[in-house]
C-alpha atoms as a PDB file:
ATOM      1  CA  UNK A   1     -22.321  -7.018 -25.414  1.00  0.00           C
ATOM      2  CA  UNK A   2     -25.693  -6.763 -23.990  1.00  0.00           C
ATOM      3  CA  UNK A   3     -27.572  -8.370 -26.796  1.00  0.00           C
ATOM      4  CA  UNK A   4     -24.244 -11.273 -27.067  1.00  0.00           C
ATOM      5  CA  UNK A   5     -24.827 -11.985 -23.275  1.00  0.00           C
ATOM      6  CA  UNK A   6     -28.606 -12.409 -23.609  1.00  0.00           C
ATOM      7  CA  UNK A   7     -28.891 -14.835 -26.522  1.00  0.00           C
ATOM      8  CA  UNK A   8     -25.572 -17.063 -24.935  1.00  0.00           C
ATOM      9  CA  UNK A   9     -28.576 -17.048 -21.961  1.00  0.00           C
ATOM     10  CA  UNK A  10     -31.242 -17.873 -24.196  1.00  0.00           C
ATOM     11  CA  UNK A  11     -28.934 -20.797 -26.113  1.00  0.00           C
ATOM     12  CA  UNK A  12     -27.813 -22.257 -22.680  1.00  0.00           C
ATOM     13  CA  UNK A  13     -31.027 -22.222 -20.482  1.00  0.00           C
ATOM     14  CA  UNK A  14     -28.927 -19.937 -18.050  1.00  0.00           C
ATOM     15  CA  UNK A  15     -30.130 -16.873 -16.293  1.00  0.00           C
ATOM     16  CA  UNK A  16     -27.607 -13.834 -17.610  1.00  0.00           C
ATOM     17  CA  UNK A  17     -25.076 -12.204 -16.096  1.00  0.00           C
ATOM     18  CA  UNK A  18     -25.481  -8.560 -14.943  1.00  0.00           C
ATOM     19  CA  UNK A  19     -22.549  -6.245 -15.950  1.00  0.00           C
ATOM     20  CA  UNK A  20     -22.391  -3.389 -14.373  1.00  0.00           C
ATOM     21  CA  UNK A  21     -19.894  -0.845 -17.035  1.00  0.00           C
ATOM     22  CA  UNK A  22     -17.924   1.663 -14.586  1.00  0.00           C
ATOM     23  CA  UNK A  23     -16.519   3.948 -17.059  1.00  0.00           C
ATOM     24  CA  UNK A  24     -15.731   6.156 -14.780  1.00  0.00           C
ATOM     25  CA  UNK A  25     -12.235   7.025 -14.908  1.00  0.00           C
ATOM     26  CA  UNK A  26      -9.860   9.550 -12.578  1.00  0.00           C
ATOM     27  CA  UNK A  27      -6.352  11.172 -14.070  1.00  0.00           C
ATOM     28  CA  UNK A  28      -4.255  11.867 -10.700  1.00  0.00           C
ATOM     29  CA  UNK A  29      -1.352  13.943 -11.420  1.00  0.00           C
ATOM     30  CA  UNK A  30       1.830  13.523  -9.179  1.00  0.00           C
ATOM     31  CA  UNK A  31       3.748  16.346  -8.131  1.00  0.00           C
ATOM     32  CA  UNK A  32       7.409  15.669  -8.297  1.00  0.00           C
ATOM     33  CA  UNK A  33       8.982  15.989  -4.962  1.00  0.00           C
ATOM     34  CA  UNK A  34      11.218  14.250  -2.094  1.00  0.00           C
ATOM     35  CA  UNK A  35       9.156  13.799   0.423  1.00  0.00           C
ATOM     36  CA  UNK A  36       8.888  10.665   1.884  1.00  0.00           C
ATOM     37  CA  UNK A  37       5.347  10.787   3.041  1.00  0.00           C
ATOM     38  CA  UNK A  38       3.965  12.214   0.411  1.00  0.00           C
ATOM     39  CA  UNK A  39       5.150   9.251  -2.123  1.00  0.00           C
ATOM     40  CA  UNK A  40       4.518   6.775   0.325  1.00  0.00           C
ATOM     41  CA  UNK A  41       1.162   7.807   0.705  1.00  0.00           C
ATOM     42  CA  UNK A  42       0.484   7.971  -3.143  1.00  0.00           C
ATOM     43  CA  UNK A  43       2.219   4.671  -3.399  1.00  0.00           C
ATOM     44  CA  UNK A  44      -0.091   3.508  -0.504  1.00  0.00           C
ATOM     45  CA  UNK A  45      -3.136   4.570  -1.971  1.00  0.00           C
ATOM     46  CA  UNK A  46      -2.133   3.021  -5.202  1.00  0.00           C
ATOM     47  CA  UNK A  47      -1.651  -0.186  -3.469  1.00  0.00           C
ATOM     48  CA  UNK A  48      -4.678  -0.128  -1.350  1.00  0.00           C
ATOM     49  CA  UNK A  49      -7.063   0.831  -4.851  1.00  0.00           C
ATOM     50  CA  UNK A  50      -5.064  -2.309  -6.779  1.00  0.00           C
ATOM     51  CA  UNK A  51      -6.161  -4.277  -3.507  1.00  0.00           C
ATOM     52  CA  UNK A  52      -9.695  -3.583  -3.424  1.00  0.00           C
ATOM     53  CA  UNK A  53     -10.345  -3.609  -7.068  1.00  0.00           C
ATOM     54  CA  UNK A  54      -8.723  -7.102  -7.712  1.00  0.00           C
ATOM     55  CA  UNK A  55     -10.834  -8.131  -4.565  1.00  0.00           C
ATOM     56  CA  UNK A  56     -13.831  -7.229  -6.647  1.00  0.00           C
ATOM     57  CA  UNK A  57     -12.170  -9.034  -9.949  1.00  0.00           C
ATOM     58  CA  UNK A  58     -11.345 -12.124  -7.818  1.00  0.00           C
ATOM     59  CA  UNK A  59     -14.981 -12.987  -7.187  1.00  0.00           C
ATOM     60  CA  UNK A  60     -16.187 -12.108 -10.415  1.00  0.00           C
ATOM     61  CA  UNK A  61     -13.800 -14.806 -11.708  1.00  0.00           C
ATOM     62  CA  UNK A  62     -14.365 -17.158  -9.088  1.00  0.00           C
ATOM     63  CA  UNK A  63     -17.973 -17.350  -9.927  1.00  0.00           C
ATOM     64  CA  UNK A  64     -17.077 -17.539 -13.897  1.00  0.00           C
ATOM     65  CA  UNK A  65     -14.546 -20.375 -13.142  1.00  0.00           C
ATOM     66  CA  UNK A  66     -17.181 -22.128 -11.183  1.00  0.00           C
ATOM     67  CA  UNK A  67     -20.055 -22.131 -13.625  1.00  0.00           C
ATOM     68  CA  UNK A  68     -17.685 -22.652 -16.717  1.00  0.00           C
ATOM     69  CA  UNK A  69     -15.285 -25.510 -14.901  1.00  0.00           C
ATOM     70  CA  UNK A  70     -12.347 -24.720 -17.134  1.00  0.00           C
ATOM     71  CA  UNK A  71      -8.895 -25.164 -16.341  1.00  0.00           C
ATOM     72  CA  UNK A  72      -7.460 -22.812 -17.476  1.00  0.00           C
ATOM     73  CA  UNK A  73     -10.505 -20.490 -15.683  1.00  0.00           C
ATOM     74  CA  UNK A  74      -9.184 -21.746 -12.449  1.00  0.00           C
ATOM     75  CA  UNK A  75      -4.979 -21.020 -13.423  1.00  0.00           C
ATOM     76  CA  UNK A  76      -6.251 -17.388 -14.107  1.00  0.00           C
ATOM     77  CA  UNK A  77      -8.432 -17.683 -10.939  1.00  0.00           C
ATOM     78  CA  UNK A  78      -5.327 -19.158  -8.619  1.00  0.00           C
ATOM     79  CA  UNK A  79      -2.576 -16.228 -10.861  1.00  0.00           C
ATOM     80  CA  UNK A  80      -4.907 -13.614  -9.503  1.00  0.00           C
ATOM     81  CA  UNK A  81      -4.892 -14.788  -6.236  1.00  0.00           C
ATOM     82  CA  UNK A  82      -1.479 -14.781  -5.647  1.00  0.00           C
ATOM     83  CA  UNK A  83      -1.245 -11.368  -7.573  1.00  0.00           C
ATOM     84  CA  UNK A  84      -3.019  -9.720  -4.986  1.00  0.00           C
ATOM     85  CA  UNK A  85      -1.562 -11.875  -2.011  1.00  0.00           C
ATOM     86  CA  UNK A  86       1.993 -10.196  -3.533  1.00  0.00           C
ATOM     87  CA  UNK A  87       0.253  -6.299  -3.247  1.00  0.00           C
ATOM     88  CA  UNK A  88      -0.738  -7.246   0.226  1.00  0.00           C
ATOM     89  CA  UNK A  89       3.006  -8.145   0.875  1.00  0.00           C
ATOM     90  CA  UNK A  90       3.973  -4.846  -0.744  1.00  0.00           C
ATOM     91  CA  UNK A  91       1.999  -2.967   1.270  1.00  0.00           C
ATOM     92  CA  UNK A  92       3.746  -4.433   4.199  1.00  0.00           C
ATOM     93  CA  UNK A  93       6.955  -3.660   2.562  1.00  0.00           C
ATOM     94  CA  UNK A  94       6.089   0.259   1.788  1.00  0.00           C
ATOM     95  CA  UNK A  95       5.656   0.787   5.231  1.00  0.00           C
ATOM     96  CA  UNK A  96       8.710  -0.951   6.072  1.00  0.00           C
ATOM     97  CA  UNK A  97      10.819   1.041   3.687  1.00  0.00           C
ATOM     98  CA  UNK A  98       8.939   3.894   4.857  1.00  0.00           C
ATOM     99  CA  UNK A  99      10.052   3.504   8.279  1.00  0.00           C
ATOM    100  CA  UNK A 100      13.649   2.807   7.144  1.00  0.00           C
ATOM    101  CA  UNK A 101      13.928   6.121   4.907  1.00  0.00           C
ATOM    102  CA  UNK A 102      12.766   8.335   7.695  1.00  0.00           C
ATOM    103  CA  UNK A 103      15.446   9.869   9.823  1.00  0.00           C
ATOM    104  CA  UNK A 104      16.015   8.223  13.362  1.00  0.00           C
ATOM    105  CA  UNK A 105      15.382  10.170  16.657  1.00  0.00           C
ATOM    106  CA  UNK A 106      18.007   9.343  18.522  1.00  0.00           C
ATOM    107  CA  UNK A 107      16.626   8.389  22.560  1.00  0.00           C
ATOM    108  CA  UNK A 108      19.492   6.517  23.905  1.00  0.00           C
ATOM    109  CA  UNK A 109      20.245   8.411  27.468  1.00  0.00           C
ATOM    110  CA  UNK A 110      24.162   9.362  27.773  1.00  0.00           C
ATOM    111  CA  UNK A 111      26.624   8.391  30.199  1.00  0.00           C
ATOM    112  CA  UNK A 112      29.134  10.964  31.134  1.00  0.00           C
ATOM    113  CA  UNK A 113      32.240   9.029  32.588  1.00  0.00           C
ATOM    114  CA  UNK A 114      34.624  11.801  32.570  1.00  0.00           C
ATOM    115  CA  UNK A 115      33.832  15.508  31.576  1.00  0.00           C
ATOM    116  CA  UNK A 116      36.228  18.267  31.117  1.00  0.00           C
ATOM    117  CA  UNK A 117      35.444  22.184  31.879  1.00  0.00           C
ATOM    118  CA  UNK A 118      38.072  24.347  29.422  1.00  0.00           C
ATOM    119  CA  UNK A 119      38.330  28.015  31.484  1.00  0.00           C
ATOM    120  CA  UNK A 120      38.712  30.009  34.155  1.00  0.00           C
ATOM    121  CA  UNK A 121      37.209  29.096  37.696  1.00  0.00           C
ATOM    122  CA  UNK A 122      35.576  32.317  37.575  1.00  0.00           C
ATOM    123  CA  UNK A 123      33.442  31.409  34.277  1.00  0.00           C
ATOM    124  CA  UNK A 124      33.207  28.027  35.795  1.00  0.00           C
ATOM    125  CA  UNK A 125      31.118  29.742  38.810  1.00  0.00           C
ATOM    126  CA  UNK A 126      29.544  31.999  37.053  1.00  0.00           C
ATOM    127  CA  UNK A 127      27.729  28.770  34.663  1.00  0.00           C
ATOM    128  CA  UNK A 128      27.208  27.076  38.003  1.00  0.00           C
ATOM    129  CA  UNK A 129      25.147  29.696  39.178  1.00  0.00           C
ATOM    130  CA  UNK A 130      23.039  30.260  35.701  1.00  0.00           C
ATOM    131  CA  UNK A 131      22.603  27.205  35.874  1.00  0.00           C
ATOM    132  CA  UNK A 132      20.404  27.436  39.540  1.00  0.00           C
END
């Protein structure tokens, strides 16, 4: 690839490109399990790794469909771009569903109209003053 990219240089009086090969790659292994922040923060991470890498993609294609002025180098250019402005929306939506699968504390204050005490007056006193 090296030796294709240099003579393409030498043919087109252009400087080459550097590639930089990353061939570094990480096997996660998921754990099985319901709970919610746990996946959501796998799914998060996920997201947020998709994000950053097609960041890095986007202006590596930008700058091909630039120097080649293709059409069809600025559709894939325009595809990606939405792409990632659609994992930027899901990442918005994780944390919406995250917040709707969670169970709800319940803070409302209560208001006691009417309350009925089932026994004797003697129990009845004897909670009163427990309760002091």
């Amino acid at each position: 690839m090296k030796k294709l990219n240099e003579n393409l240089s030498e043919i087109f009086d252009v400087e080459p490109i550097q590639i930089k090969e990353n061939k570094s790659t990480e096997i996660v292994t998921v754990e099985a399990g319901n709970d919610i922040d746990t996946d959501t923060n796998f799914a998060r991470e996920n997201i947020k790794q998709l994000i950053n890498k097609g960041n890095k993609s986007l202006e590596e294609l930008s700058t091909v469909a630039n120097q080649s002025e293709s059409p069809r180098a600025y559709e894939v250019l325009a595809t990606m771009m939405k792409n990632l402005a659609d994992m930027n929306k899901d990442l918005l939506e994780l944390q919406k569903r995250k917040r709707d699968l969670q169970p709800k504390e319940s803070t409302q204050n209560l208001n006691i109209d009417k309350a009925v005490f089932v026994g004797s007056t003697a129990e009845l006193v004897k909670m009163i003053k427990s309760n002091k």
